[in-house]
C-alpha atoms as a PDB file:
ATOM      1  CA  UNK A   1     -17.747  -0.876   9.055  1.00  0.00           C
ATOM      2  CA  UNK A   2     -15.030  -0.206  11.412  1.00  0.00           C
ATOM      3  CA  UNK A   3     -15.388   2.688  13.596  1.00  0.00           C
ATOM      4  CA  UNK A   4     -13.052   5.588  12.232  1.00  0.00           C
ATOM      5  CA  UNK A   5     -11.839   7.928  14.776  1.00  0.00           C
ATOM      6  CA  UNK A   6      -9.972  10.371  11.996  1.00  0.00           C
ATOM      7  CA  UNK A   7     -11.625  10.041   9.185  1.00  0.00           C
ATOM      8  CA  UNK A   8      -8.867  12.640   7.454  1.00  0.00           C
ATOM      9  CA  UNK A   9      -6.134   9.774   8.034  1.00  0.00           C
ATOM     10  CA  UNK A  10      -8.302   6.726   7.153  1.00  0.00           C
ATOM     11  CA  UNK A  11      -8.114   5.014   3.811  1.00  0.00           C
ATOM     12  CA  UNK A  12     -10.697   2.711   1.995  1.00  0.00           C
ATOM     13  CA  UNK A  13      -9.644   0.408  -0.324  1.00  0.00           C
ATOM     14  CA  UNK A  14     -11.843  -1.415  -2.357  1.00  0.00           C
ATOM     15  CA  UNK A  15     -10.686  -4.944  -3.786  1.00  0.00           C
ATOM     16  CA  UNK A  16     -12.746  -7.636  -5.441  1.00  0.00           C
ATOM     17  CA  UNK A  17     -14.082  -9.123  -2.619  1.00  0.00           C
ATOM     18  CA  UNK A  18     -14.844  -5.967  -0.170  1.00  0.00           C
ATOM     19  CA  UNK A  19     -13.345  -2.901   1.480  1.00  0.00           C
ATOM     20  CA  UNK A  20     -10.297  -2.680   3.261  1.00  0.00           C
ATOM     21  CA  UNK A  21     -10.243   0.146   5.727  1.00  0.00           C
ATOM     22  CA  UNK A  22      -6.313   1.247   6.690  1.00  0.00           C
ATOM     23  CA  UNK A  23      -5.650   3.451   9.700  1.00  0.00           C
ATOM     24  CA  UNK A  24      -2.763   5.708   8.555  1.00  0.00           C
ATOM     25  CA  UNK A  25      -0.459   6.796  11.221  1.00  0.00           C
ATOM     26  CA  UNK A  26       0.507  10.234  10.486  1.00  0.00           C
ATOM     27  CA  UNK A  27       1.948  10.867  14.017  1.00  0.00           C
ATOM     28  CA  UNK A  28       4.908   8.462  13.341  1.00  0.00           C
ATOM     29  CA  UNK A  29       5.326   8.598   9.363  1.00  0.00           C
ATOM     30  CA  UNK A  30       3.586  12.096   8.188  1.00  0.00           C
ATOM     31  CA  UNK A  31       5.161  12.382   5.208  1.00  0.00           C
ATOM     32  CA  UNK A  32       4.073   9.191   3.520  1.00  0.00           C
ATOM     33  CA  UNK A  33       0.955   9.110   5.458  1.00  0.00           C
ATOM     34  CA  UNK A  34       0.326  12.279   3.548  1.00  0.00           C
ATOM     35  CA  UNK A  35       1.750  10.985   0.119  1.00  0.00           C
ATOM     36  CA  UNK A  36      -0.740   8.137   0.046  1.00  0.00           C
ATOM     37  CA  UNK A  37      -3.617  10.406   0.446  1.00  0.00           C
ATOM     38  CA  UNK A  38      -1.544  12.865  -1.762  1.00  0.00           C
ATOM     39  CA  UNK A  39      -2.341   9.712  -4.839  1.00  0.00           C
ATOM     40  CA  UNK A  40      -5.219   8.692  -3.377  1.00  0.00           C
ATOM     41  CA  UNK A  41      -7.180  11.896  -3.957  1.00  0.00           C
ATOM     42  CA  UNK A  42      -5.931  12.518  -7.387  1.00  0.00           C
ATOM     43  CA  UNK A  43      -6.924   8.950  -7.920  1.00  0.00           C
ATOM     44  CA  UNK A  44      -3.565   7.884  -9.045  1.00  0.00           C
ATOM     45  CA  UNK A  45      -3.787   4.183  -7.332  1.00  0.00           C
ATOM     46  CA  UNK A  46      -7.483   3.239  -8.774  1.00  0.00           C
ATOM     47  CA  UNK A  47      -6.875  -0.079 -11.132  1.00  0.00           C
ATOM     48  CA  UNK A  48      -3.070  -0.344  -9.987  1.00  0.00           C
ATOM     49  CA  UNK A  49      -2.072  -4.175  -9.748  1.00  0.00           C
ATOM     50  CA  UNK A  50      -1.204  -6.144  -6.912  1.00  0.00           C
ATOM     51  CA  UNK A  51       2.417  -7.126  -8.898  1.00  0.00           C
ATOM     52  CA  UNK A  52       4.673  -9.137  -6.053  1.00  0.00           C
ATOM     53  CA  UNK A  53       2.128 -11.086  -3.600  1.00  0.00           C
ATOM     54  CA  UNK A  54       4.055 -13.893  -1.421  1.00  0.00           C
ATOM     55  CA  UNK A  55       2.666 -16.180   0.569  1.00  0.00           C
ATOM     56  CA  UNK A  56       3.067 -16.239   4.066  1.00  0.00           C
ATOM     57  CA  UNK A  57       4.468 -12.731   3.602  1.00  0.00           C
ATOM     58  CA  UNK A  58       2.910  -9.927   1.991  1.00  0.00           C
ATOM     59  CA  UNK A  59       1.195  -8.362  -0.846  1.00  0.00           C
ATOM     60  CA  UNK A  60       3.176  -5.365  -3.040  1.00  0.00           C
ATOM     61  CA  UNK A  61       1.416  -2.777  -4.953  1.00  0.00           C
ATOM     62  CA  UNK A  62       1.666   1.421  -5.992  1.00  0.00           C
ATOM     63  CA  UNK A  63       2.995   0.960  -8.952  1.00  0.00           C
ATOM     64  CA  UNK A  64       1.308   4.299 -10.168  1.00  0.00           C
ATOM     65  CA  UNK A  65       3.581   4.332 -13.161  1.00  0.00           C
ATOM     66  CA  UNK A  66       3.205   0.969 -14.853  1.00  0.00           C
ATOM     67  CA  UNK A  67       0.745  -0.722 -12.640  1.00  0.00           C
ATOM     68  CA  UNK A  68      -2.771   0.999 -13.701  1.00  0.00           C
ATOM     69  CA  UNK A  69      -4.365  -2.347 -15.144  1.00  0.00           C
ATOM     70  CA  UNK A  70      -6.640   0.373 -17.245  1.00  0.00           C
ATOM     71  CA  UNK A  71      -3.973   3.054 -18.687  1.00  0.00           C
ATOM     72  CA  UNK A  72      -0.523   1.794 -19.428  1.00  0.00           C
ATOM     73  CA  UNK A  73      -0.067  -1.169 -17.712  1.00  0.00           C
ATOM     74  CA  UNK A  74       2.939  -3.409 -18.204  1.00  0.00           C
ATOM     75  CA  UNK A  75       2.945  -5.993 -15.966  1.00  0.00           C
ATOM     76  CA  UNK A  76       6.703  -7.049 -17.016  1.00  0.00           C
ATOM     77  CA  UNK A  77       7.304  -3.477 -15.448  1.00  0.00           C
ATOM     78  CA  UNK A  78       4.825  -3.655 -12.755  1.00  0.00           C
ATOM     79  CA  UNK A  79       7.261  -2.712  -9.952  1.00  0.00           C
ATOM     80  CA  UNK A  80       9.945  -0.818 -11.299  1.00  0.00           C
ATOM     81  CA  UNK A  81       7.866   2.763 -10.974  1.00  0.00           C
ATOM     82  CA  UNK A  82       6.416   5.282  -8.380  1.00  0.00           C
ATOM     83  CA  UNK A  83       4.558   8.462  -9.255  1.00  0.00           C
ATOM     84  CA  UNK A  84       5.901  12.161 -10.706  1.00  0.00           C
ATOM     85  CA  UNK A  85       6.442  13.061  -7.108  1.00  0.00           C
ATOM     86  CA  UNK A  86       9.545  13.138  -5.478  1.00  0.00           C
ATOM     87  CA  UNK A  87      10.969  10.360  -3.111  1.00  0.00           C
ATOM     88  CA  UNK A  88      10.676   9.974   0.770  1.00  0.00           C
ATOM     89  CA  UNK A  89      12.816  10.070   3.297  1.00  0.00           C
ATOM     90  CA  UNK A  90      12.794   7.199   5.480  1.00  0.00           C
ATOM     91  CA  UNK A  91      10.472   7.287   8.669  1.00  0.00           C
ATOM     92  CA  UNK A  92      11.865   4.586  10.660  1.00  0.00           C
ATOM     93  CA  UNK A  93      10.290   3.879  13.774  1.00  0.00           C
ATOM     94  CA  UNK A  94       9.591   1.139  16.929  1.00  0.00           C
ATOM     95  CA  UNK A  95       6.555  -0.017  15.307  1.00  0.00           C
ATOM     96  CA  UNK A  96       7.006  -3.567  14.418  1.00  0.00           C
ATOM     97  CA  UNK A  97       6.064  -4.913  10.730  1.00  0.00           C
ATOM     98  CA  UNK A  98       2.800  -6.584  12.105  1.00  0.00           C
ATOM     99  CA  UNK A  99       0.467  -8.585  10.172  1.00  0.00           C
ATOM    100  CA  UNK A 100      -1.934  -6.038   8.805  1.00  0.00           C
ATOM    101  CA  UNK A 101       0.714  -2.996   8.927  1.00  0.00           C
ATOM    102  CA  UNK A 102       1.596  -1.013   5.732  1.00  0.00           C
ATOM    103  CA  UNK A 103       4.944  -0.655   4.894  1.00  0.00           C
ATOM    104  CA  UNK A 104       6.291   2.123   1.992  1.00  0.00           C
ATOM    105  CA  UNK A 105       7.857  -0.165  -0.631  1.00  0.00           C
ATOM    106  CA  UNK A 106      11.730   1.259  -1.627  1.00  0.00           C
ATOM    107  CA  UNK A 107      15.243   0.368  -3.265  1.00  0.00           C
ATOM    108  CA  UNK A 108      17.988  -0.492  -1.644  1.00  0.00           C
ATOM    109  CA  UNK A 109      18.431   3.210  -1.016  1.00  0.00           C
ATOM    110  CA  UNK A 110      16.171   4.090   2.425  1.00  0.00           C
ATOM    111  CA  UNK A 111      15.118   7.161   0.987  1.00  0.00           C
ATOM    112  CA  UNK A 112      13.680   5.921  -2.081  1.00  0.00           C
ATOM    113  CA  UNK A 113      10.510   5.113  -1.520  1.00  0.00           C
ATOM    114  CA  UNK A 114       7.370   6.859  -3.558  1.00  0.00           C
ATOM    115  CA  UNK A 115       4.381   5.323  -4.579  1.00  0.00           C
ATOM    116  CA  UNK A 116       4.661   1.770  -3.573  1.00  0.00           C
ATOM    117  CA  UNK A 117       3.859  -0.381  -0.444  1.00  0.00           C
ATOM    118  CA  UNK A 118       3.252  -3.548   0.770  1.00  0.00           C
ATOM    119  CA  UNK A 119       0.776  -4.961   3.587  1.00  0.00           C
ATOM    120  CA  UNK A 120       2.241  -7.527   5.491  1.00  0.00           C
ATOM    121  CA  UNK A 121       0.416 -11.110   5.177  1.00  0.00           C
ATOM    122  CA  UNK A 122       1.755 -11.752   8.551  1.00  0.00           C
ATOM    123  CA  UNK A 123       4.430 -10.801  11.321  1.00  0.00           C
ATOM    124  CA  UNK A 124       7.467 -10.068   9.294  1.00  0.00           C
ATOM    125  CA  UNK A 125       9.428  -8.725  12.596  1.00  0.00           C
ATOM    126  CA  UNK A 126      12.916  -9.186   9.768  1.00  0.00           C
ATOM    127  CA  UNK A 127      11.680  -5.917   8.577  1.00  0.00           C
ATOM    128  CA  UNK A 128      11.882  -3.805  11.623  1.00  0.00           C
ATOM    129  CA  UNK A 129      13.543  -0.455  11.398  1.00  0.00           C
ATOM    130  CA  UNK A 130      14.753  -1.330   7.222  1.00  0.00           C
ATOM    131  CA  UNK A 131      11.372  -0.018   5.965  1.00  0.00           C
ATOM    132  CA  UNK A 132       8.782   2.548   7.567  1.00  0.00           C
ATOM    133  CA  UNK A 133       5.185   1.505   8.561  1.00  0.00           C
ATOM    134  CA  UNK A 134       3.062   4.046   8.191  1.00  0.00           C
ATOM    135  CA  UNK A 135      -0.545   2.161   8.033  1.00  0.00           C
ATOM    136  CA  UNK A 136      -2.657  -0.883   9.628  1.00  0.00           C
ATOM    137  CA  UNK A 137      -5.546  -2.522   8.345  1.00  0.00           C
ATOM    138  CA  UNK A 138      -8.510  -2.182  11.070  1.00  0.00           C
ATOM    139  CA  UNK A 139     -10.694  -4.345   8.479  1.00  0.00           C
ATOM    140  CA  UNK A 140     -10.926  -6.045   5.861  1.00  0.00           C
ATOM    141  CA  UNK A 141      -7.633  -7.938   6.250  1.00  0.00           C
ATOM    142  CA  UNK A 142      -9.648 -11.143   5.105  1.00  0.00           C
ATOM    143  CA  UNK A 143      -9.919  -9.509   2.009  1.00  0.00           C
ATOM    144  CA  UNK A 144      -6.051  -9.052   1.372  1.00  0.00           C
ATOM    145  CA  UNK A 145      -5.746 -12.536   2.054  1.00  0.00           C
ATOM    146  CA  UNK A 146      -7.749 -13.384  -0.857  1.00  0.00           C
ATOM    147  CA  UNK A 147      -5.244 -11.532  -3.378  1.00  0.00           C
ATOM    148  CA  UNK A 148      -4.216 -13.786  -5.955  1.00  0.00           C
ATOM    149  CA  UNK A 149       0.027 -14.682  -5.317  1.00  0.00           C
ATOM    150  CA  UNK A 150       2.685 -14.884  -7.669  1.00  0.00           C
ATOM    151  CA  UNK A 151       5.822 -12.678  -8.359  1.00  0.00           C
ATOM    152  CA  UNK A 152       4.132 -11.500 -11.182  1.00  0.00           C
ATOM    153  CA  UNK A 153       0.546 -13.112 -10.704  1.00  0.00           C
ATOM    154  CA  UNK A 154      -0.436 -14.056 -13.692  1.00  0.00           C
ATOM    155  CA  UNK A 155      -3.895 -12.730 -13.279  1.00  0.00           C
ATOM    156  CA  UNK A 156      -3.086  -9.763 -10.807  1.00  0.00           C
ATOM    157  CA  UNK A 157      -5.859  -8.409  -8.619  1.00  0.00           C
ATOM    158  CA  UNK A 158      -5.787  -4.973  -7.788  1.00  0.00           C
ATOM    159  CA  UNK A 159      -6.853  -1.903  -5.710  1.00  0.00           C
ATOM    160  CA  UNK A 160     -10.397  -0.934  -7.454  1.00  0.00           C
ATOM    161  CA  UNK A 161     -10.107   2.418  -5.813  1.00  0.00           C
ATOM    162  CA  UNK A 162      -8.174   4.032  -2.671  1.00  0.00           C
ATOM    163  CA  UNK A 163      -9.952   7.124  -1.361  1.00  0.00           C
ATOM    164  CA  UNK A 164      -9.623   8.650   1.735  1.00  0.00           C
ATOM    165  CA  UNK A 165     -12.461   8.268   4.159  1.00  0.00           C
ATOM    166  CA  UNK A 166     -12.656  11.986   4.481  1.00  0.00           C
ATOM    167  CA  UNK A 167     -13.975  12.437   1.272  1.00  0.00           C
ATOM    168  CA  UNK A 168     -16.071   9.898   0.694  1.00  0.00           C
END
């Protein structure tokens, strides 16, 4: 496994086909670094679907509201919900949307996103300073790679469990 140098702002992901260990980067983005371990301790994005996965540019999921493939799940609304929790504020920084780097899913409003993100398949540099990155993969990205595409797939993977490395 990848060597984890803050295990308090590490996530593990687990998909079908392995772990995917995400370096959050609380330093430029703290408040969304801190929502996703916010739902990931009270276990809100276990089962939630991969809903909008592109090809050649990223995979979309958080959906904590419709998304959970095991309580509730609409997959016609798979996208259109966050969590109970109030919305972000933007965290806009230098950091480029890199293949690998996590980037808080929103509206057209800036300060709308919640529970949602995205992990970029590749370099989407078209994104830079529109939505805040607040992650990177360190490993695994093979594994998001292997998520099944489609705008809704019509077999959506999803995240088997997120938990924060901390606790685990």
């Amino acid at each position: 496994m990848a060597e984890i140098k803050d295990p308090e702002n590490t996530i593990i992901m687990e998909l079908k086909d392995g772990n995917v260990v995400i370096e959050l980067l609380a330093d430029v983005a703290p408040k969304h670094a801190e929502r996703m371990k916010e739902l990931a301790r009270a276990g809100a994005y276990d089962n939630v679907a991969f809903h909008r996965v592109i090809d050649g540019f990223m995979a979309q999921t958080g959906d904590v509201e419709h998304g959970d493939m095991e309580d509730g799940f609409n997959l016609g609304r798979a996208g259109t919900g966050g969590s109970d929790l109030p919305d972000l504020p933007a965290e806009f920084s230098k950091l480029p949307h890199d293949r690998g780097t996590l980037g808080a899913a929103r509206s057209a409003n800036p300060n709308s996103a919640n529970s949602q993100f995205f992990i970029n398949f590749k370099d989407n540099n078209f994104l830079n300073g529109q939505y805040t990155v607040y992650g990177r993969v360190i490993e695994g990205m093979e594994h998001v790679d292997a998520i099944t595409r489609g705008e809704p797939p019509a077999a959506p993977d999803r995240m088997i469990s997120v938990k924060v490395a901390a606790d685990v």
